[in-house]
N, C-alpha and C. Protein backbone atom coordinates (compact mmCIF):
# COMPACT_ATOMS: atom_id res chain seq x y z
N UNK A 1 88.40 130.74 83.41
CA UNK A 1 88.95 129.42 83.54
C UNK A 1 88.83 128.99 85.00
N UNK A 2 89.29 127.68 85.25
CA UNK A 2 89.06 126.96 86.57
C UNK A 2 89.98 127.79 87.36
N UNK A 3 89.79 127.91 89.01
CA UNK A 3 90.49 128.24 89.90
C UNK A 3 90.88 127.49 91.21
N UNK A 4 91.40 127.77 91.64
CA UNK A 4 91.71 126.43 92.97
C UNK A 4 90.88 127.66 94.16
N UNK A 5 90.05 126.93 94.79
CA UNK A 5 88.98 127.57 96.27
C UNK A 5 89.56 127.29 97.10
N UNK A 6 90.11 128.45 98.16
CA UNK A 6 90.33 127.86 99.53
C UNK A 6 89.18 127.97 100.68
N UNK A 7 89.08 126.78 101.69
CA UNK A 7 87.89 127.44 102.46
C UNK A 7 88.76 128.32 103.47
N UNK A 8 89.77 128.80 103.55
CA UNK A 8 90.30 130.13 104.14
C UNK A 8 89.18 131.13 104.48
N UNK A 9 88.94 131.84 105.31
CA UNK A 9 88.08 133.26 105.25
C UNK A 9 88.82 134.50 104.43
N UNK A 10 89.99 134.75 105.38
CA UNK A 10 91.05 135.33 104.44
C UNK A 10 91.33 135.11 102.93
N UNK A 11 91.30 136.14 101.92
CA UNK A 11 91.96 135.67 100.93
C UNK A 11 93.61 135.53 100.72
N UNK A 12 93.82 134.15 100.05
CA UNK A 12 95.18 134.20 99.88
C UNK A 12 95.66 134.65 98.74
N UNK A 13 97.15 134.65 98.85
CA UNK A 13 97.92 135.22 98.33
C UNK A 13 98.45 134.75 96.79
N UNK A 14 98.00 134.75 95.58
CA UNK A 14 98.03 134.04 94.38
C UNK A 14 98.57 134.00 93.46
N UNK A 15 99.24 133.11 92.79
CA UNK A 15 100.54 133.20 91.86
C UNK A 15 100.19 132.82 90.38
N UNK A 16 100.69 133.49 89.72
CA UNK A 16 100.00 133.77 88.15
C UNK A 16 99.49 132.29 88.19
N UNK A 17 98.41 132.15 87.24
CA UNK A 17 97.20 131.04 87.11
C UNK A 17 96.16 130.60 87.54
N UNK A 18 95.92 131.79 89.33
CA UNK A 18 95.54 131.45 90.38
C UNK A 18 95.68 130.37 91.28
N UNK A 19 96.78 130.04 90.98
CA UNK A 19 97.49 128.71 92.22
C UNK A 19 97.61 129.52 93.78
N UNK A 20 97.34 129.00 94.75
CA UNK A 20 97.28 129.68 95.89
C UNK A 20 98.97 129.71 96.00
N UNK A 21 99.55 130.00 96.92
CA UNK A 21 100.99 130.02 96.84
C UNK A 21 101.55 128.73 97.78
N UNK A 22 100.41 129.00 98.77
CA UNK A 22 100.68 127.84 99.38
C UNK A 22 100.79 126.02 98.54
N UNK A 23 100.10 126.21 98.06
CA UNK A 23 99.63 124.96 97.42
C UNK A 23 100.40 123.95 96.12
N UNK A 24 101.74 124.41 95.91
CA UNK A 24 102.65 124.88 94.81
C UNK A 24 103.64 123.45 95.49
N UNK A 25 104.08 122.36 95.12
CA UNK A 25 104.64 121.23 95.34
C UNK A 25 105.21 120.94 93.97
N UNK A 26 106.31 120.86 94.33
CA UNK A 26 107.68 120.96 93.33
C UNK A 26 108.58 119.36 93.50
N UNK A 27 108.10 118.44 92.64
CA UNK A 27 109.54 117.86 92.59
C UNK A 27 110.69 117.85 91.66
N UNK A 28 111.70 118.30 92.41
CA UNK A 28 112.73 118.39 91.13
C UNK A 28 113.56 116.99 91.19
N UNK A 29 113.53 116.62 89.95
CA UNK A 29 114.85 114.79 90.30
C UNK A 29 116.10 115.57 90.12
N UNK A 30 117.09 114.89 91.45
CA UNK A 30 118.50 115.42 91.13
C UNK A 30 119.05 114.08 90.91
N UNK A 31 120.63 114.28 90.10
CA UNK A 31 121.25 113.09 90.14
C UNK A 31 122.89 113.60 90.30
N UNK A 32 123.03 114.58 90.81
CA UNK A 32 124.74 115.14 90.43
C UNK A 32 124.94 115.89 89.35
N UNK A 33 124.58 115.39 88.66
CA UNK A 33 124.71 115.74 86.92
C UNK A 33 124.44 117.22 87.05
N UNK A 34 125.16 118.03 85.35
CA UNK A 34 125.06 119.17 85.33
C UNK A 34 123.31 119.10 84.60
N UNK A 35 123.11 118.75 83.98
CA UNK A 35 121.33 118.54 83.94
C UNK A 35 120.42 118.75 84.89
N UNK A 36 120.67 117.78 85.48
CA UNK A 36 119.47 117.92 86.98
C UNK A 36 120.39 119.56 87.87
N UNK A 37 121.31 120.08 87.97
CA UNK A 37 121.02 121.42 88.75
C UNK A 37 120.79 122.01 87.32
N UNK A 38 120.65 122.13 86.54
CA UNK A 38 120.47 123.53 85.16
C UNK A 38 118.63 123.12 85.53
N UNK A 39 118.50 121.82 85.85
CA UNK A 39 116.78 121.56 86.06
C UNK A 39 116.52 122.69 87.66
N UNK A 40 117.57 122.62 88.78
CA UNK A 40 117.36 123.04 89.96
C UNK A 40 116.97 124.51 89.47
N UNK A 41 117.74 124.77 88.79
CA UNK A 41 118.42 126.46 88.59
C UNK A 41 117.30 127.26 87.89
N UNK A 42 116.49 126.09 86.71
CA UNK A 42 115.38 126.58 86.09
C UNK A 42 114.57 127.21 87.09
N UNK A 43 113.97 125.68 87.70
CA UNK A 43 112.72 126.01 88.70
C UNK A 43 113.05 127.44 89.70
N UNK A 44 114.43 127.04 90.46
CA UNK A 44 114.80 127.90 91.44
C UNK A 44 114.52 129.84 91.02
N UNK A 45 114.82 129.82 89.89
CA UNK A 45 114.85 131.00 89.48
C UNK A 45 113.55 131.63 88.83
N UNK A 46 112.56 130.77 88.71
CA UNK A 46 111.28 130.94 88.12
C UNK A 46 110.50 131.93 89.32
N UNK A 47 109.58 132.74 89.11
CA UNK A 47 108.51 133.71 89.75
C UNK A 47 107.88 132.57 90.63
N UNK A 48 107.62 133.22 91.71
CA UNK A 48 106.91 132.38 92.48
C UNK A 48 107.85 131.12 93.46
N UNK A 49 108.90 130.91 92.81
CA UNK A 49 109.43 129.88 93.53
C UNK A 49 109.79 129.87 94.68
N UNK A 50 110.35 130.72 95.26
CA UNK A 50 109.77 131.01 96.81
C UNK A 50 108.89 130.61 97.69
N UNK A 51 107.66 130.97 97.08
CA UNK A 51 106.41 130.15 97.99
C UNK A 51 106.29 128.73 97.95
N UNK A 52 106.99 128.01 96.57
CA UNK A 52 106.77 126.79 96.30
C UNK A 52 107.43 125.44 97.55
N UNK A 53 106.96 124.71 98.22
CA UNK A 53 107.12 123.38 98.64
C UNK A 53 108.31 122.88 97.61
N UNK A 54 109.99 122.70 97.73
CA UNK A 54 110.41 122.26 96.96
C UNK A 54 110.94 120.76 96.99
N UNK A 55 110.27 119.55 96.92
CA UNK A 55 110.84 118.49 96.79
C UNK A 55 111.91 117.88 95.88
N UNK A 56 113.54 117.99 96.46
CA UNK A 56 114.64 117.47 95.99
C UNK A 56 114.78 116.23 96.26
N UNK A 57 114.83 115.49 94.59
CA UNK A 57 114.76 113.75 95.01
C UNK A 57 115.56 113.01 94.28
N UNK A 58 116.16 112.48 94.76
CA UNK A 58 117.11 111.44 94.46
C UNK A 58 117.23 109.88 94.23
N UNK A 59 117.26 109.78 93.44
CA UNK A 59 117.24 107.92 92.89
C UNK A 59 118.48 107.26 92.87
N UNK A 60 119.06 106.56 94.53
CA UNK A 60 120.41 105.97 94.10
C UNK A 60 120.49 104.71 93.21
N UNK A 61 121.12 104.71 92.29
CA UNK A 61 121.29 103.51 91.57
C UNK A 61 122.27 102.59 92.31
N UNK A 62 122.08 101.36 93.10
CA UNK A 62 123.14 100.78 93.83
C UNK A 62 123.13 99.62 92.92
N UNK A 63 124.36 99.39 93.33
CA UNK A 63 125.17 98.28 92.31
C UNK A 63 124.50 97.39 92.57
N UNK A 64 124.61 96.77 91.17
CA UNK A 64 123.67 95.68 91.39
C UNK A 64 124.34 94.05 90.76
N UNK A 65 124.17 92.86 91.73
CA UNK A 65 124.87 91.70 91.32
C UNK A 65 124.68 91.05 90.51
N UNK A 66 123.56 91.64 89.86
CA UNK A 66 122.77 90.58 88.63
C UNK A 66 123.74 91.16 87.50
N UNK A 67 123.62 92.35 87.36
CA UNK A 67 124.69 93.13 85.77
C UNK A 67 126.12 92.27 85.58
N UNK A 68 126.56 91.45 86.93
CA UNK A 68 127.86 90.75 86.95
C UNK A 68 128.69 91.92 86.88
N UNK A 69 128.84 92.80 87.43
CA UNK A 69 129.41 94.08 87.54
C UNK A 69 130.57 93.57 88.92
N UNK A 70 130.12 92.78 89.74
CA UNK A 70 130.38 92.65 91.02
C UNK A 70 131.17 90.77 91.37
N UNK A 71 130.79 90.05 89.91
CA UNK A 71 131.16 89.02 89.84
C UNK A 71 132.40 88.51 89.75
N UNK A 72 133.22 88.10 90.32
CA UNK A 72 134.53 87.37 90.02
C UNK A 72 134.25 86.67 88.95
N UNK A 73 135.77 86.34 88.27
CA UNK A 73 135.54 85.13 87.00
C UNK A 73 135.02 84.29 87.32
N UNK A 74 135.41 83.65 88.48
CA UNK A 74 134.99 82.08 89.00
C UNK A 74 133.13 82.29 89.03
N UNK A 75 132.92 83.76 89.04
CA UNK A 75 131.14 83.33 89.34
C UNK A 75 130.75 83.95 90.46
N UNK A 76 131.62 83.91 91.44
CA UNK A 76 131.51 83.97 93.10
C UNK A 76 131.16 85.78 93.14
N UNK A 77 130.59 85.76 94.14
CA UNK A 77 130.18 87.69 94.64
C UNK A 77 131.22 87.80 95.57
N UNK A 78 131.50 89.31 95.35
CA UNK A 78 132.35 89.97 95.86
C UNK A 78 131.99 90.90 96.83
N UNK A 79 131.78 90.51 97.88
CA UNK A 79 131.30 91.21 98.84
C UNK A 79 131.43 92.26 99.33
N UNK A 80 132.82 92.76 99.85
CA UNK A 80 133.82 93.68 100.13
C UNK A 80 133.66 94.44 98.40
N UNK A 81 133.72 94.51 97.38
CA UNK A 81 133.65 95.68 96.33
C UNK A 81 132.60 95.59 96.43
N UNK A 82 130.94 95.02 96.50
CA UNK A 82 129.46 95.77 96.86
C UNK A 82 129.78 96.42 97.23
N UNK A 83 129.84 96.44 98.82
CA UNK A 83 130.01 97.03 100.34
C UNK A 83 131.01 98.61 99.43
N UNK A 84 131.56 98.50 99.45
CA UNK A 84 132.72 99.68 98.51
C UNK A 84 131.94 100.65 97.85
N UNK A 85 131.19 99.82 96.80
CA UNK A 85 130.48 100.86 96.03
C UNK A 85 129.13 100.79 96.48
N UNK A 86 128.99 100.52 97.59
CA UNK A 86 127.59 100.75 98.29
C UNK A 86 127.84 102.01 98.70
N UNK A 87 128.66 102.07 99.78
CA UNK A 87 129.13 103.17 100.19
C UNK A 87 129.48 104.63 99.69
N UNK A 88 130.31 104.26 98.44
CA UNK A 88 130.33 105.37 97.79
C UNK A 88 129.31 106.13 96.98
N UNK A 89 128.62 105.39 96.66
CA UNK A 89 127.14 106.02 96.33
C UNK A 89 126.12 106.76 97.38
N UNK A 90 126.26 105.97 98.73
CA UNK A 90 125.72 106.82 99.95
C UNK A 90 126.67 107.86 100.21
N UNK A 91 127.88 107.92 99.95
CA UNK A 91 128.65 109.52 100.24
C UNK A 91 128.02 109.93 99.10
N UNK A 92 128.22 110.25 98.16
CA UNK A 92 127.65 110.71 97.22
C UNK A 92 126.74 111.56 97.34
N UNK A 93 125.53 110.75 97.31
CA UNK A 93 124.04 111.24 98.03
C UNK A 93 124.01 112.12 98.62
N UNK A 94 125.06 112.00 100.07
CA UNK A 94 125.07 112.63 101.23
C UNK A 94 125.41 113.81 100.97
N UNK A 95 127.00 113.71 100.20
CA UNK A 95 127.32 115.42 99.42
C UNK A 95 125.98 116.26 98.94
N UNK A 96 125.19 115.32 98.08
CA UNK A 96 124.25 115.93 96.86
C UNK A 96 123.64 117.02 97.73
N UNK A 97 123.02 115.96 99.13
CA UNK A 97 122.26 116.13 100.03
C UNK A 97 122.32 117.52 100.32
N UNK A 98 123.89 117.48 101.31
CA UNK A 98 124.05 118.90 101.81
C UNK A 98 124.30 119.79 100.82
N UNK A 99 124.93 119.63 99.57
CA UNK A 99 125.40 120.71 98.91
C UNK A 99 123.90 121.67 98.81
N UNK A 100 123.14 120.26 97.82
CA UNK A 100 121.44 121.03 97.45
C UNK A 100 120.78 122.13 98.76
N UNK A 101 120.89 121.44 99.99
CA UNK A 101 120.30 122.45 100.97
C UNK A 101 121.17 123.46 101.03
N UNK A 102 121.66 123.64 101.05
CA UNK A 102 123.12 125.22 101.59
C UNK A 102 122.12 125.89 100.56
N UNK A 103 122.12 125.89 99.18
CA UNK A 103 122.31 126.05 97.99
C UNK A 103 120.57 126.56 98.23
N UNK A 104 119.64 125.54 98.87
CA UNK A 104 118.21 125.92 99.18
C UNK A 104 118.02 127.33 100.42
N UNK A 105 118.97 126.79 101.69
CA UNK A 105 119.37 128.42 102.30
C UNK A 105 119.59 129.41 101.76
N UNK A 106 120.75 129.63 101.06
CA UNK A 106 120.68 130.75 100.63
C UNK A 106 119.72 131.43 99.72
N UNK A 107 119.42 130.76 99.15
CA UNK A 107 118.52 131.20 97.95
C UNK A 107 116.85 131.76 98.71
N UNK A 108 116.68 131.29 99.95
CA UNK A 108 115.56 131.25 100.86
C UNK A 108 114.20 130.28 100.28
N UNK A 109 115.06 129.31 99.88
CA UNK A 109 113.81 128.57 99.29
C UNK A 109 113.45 127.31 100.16
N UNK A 110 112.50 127.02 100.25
CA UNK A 110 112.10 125.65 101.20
C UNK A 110 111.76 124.55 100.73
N UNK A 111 112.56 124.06 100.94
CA UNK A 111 113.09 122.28 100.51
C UNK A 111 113.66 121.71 101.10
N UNK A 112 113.20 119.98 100.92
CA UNK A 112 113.99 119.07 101.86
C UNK A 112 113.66 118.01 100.32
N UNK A 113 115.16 117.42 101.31
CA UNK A 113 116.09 116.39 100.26
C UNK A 113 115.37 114.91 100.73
N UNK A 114 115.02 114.32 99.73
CA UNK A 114 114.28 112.48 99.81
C UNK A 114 115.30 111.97 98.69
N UNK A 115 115.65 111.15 99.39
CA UNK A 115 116.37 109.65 98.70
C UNK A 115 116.15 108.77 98.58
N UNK A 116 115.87 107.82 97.74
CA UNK A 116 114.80 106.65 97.31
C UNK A 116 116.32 105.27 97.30
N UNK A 117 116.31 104.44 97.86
CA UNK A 117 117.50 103.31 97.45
C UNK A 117 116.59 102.19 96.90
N UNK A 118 115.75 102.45 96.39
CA UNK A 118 114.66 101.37 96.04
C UNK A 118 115.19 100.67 95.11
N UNK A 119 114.78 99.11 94.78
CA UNK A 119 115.39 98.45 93.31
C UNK A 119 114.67 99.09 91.95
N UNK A 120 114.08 100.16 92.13
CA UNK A 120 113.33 100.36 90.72
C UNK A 120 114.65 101.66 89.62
N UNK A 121 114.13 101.20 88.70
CA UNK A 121 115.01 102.53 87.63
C UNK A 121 114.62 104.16 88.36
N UNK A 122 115.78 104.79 88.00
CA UNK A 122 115.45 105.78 88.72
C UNK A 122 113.89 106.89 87.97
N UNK A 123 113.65 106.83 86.86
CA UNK A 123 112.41 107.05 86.05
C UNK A 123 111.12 106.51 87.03
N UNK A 124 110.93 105.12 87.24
CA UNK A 124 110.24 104.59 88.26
C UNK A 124 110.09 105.62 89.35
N UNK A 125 111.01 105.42 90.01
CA UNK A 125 111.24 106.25 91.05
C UNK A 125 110.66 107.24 91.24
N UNK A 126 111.23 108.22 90.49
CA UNK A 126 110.19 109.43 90.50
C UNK A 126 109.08 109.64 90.12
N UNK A 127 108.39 108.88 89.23
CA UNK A 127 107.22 108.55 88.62
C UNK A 127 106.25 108.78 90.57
N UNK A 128 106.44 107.16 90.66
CA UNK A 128 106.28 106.91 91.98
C UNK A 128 106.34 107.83 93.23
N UNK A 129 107.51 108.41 93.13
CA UNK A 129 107.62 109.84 94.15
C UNK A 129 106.23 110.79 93.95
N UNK A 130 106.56 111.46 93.34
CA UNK A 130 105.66 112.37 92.42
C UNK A 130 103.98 112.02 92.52
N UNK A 131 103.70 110.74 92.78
CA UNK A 131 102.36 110.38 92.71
C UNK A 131 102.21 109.96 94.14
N UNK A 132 103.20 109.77 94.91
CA UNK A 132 102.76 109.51 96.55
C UNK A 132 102.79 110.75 97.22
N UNK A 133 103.75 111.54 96.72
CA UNK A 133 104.01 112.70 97.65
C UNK A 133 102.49 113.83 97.05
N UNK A 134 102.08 113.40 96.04
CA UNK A 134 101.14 114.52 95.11
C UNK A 134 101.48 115.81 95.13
N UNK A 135 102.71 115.75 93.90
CA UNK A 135 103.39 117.02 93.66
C UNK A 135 102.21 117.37 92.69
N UNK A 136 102.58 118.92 92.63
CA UNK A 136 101.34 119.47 91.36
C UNK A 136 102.52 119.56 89.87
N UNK A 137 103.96 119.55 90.09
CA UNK A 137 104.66 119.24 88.84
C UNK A 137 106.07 118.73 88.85
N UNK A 138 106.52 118.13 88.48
CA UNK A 138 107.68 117.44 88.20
C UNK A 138 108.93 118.37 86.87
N UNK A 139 109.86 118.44 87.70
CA UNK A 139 111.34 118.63 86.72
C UNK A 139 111.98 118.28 86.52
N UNK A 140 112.92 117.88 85.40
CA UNK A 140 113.76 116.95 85.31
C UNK A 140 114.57 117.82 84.06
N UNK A 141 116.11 117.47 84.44
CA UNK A 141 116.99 117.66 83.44
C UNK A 141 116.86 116.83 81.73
N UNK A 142 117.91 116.91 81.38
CA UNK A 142 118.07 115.96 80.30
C UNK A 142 118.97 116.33 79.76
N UNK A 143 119.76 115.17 79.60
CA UNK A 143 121.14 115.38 79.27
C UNK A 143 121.15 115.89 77.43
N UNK A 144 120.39 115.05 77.19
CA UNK A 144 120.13 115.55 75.64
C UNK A 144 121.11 114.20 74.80
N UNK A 145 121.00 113.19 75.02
CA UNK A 145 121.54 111.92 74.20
C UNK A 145 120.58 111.86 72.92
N UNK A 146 121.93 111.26 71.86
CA UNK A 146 121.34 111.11 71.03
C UNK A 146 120.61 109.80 70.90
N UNK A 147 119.97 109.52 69.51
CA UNK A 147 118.93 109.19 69.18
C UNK A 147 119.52 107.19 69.92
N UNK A 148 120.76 107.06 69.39
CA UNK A 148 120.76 105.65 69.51
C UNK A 148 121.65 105.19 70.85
N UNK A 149 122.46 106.05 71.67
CA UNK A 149 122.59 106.26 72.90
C UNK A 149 121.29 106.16 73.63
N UNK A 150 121.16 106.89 73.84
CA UNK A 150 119.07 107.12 74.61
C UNK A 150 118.45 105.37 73.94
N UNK A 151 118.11 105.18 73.09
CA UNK A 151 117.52 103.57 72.81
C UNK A 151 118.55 102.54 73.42
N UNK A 152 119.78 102.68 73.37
CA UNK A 152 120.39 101.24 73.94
C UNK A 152 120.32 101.59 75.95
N UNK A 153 120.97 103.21 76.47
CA UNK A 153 120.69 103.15 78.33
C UNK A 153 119.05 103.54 78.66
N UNK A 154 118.73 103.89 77.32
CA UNK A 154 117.18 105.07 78.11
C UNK A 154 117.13 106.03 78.56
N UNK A 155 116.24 106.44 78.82
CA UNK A 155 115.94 108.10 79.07
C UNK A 155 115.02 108.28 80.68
N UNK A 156 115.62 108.84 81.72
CA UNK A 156 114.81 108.80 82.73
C UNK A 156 114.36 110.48 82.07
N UNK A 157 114.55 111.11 81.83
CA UNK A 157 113.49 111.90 81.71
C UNK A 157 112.24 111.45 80.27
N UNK A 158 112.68 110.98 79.13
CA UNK A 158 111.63 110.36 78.91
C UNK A 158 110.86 108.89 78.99
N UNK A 159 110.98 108.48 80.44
CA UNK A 159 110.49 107.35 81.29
C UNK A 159 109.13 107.67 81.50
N UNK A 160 110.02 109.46 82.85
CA UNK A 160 109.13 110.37 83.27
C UNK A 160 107.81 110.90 82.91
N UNK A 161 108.30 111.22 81.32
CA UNK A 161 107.06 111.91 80.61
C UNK A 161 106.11 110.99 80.14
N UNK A 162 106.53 109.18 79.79
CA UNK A 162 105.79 108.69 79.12
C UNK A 162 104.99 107.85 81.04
N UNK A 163 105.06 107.93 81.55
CA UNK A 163 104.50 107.23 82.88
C UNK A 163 104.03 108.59 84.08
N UNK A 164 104.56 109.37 83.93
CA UNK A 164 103.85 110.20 85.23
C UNK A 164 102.17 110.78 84.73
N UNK A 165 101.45 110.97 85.86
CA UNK A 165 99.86 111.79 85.54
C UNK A 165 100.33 113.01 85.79
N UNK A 166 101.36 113.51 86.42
CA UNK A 166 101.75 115.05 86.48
C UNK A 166 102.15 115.83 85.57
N UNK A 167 101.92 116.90 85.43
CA UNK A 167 102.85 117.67 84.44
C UNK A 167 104.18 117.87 84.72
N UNK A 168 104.95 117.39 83.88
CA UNK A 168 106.89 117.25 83.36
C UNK A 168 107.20 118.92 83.08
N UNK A 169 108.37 118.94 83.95
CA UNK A 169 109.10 120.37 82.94
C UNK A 169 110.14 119.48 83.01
N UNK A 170 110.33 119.46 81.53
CA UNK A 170 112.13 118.74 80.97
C UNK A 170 112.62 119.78 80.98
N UNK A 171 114.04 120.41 81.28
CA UNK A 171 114.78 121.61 81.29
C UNK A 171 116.06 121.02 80.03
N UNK A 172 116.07 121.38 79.22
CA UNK A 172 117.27 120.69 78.38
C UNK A 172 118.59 121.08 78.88
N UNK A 173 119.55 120.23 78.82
CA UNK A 173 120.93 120.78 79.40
C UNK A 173 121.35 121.81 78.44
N UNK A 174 121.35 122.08 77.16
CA UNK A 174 122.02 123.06 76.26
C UNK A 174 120.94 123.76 76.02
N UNK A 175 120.58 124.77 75.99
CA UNK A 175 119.55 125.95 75.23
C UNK A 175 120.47 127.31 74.40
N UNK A 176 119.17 127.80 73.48
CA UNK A 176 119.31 129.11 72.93
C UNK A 176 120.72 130.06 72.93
N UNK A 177 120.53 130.02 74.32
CA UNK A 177 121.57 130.77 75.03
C UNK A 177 122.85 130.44 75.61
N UNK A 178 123.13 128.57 75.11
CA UNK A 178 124.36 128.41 75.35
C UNK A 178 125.08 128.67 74.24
């Protein structure tokens, strides 16, 4: 089967499939959720993950004035509750932020945390991530909604699968073994 060539002189060092080790670019989407770390925990714990480039990425969803989420009766925007839950979504983040790295120290894995505040769905998002950064695979939790939940909010992990050119690992939140 195909192999990846390095023009190295040295031979490198190669991880089942013949992926060089170096060459191994990981994005995992986090969102808080117990999904996205059971997604961290997959990858993290997989052979090889060590050598892997681990991109931890984040899609803040900021409030938004159009949903009228933010609207007074009269109509009028509420400036001061944006500003509020602007904020609290950037603490948020910021926790995710540091918790995920500690969590990347110890484990000795190498990763850095990207946060996207872009107006797109967070599915977008990573789609988009994933194809600028040119990860070689994408992970994503999933909460596991049912059939008519998932059709009325959607599914960023199946956003993911139906729009990315990368290969998806969906990690399901419940398995076998729960």
């Amino acid at each position: 089967m195909g192999s990846y060539l390095s023009s190295a002189s040295a031979p490198e060092r190669m991880l089942e499939g013949g992926v060089p080790a170096s060459e191994r670019r990981v994005l995992i989407a986090l969102d808080g959720s117990p999904g996205a770390q059971k997604a961290f925990n997959f990858w993290a714990n997989a052979p090889g993950s060590r050598n892997d480039e681990l991109i931890l990425f984040s899609s803040l969803e900021m409030p938004n004035v159009l949903t009228g989420l933010l609207l007074l009766p009269s109509g009028t925007f509420e400036y001061d509750e944006y500003d509020k839950r602007f904020r609290a979504v950037r603490r948020r983040a910021e926790q995710l932020r540091q918790s995920m790295l500690v969590e990347c120290r110890q484990r000795g894995l190498r990763c850095k945390f990207i946060t996207s505040s872009d107006s797109s769905s967070p599915g977008a998002a990573i789609v988009e991530a994933a194809k600028r950064m040119g990860v070689n695979v994408v992970v994503v939790g999933c909460r596991g909604n049912n059939g008519i939940r998932r059709s009325i909010l959607g599914s960023v992990s199946d956003y993911v699968l139906q729009h990315s050119a990368r290969p998806i690992v969906v990690v399901p939140t419940k398995t076998d073994s729960d």
